[in-house]
Protein backbone atom coordinates (compact mmCIF):
# COMPACT_ATOMS: atom_id res chain seq x y z
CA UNK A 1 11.90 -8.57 9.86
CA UNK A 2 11.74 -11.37 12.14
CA UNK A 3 8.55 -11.51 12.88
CA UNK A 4 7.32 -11.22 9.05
CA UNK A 5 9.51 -14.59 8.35
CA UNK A 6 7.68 -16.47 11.35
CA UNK A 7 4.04 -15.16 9.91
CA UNK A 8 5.67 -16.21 6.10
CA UNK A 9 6.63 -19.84 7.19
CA UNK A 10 2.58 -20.15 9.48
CA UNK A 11 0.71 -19.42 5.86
CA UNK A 12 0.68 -22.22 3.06
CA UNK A 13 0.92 -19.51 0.60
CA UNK A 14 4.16 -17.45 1.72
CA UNK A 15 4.74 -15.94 -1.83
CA UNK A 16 1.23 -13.71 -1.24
CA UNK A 17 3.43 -11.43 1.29
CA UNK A 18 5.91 -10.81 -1.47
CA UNK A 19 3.62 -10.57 -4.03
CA UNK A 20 1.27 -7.75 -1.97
CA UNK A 21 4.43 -5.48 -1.44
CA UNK A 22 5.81 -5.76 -4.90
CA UNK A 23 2.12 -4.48 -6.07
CA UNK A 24 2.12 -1.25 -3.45
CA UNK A 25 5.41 -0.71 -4.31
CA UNK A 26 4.71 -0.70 -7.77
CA UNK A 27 1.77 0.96 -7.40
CA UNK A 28 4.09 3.72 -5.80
CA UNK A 29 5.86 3.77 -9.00
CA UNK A 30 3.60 4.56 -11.02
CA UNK A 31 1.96 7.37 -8.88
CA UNK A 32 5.29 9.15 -9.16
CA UNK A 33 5.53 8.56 -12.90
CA UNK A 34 2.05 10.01 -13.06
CA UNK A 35 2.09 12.87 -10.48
CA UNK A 36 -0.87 11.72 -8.71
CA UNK A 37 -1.37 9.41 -5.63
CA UNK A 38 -2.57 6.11 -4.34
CA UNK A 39 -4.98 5.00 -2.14
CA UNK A 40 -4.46 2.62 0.90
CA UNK A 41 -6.06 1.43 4.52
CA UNK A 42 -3.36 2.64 7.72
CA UNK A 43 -4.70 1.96 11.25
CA UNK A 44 -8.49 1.38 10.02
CA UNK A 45 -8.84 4.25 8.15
CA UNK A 46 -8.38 4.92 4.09
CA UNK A 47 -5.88 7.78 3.43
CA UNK A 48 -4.12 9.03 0.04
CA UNK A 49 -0.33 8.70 -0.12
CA UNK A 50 1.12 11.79 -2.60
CA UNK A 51 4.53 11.11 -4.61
CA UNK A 52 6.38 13.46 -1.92
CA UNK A 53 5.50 11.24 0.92
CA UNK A 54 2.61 13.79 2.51
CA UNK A 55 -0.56 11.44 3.77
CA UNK A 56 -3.81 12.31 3.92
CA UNK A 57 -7.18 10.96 5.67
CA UNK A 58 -9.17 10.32 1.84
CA UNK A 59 -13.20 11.64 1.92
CA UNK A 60 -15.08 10.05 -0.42
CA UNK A 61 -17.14 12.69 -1.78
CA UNK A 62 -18.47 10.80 -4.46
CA UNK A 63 -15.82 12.47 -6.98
CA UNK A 64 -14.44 10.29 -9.60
């Protein structure tokens, strides 16, 4: 937690930090709400985050 306030107070627009976790966390939300899942970069790599918590690598297979 410590480290997030010293990278908040280095950027001259601290709010953005807030602002990006209230959006995934809403996005969360609504992917319960929904029963389907979100989509998100971890370590590099894009992967699919289900409303029980499993987490997937995501394939783009060209499906819509």
């Amino acid at each position: 937690m410590r480290e997030r306030q010293n990278v908040e107070s280095k950027r001259k627009y601290g709010w953005v930090d807030k602002w990006v976790a209230m959006t995934g966390e809403r996005a969360r939300i609504d992917a319960k709400a929904n029963n389907t899942y979100i989509i998100y970069e971890q370590h590099g790599q894009l992967v699919k985050e289900f409303p029980d918590g499993k987490i997937i690598p995501f394939h783009n297979d060209g499906e819509a």
